[in-house]
Protein backbone atom coordinates (compact mmCIF):
# COMPACT_ATOMS: atom_id res chain seq x y z
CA UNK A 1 44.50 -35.64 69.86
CA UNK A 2 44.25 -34.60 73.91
CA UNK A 3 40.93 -33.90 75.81
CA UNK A 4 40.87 -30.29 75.16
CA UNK A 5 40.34 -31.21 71.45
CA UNK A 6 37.59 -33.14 71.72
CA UNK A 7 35.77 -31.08 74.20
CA UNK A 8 36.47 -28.52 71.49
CA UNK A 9 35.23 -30.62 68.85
CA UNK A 10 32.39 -31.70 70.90
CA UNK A 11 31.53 -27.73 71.68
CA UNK A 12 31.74 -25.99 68.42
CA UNK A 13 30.04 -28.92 66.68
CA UNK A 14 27.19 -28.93 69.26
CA UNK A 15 27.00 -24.74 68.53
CA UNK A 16 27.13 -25.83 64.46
CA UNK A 17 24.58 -28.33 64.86
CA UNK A 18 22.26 -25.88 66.56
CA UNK A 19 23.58 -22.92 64.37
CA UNK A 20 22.26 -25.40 60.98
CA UNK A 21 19.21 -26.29 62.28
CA UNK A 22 18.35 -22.62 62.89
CA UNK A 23 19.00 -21.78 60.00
CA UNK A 24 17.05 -24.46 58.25
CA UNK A 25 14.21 -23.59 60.29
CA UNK A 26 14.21 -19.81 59.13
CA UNK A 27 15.48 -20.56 55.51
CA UNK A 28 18.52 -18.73 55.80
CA UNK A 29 21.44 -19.93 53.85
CA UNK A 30 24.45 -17.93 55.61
CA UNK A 31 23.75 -19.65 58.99
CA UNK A 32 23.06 -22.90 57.34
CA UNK A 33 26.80 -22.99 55.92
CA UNK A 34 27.93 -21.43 58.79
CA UNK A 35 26.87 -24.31 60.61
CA UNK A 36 28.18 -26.68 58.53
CA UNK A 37 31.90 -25.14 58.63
CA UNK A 38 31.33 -24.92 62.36
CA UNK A 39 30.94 -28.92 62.79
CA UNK A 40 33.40 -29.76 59.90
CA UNK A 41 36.25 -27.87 60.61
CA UNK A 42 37.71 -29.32 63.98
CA UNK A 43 38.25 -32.29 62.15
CA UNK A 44 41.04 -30.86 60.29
CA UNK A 45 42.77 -28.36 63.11
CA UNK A 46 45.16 -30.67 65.23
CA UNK A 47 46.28 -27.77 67.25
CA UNK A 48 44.55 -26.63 70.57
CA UNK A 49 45.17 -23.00 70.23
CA UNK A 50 44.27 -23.34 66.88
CA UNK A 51 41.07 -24.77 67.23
CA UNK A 52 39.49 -22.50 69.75
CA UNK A 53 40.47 -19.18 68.20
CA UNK A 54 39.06 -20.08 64.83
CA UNK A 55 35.68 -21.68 66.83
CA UNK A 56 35.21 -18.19 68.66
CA UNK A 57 35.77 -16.33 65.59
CA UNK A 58 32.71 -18.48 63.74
CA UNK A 59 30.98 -18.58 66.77
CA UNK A 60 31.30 -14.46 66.59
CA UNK A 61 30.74 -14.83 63.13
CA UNK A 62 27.22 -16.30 63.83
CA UNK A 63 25.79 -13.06 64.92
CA UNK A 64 26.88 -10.68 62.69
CA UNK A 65 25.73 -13.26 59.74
CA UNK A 66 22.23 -14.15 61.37
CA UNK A 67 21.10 -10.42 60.03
């Protein structure tokens, strides 16, 4: 695991985190869950490249599902 990892980690879980409680706040499902993929899933992507192209996307993904 290197440093960009866990910054990565660190980053998209922070946005998941923030993207849950949102969501909990407003009642809304979709952001809930997307929240919860956001801080689960960089446990289980060991590659760097990997990691940040699939955060962006749910990241992105926030947006269009917060409607």
């Amino acid at each position: 695991m290197s440093f960009a990892n866990i910054i990565g980690g660190i980053l998209f879980g922070g946005v998941g985190f923030v993207a849950f409680a949102y969501g909990k706040k407003q009642l809304n499902f979709k952001l809930m869950a997307m929240g919860v993929v956001l801080m689960g899933y960089p446990y289980l992507i060991p590659n760097t490249f990997l990691l940040y192209s699939i955060g962006i996307l749910l990241t992105v993904g926030l947006f269009v599902v917060r409607d």
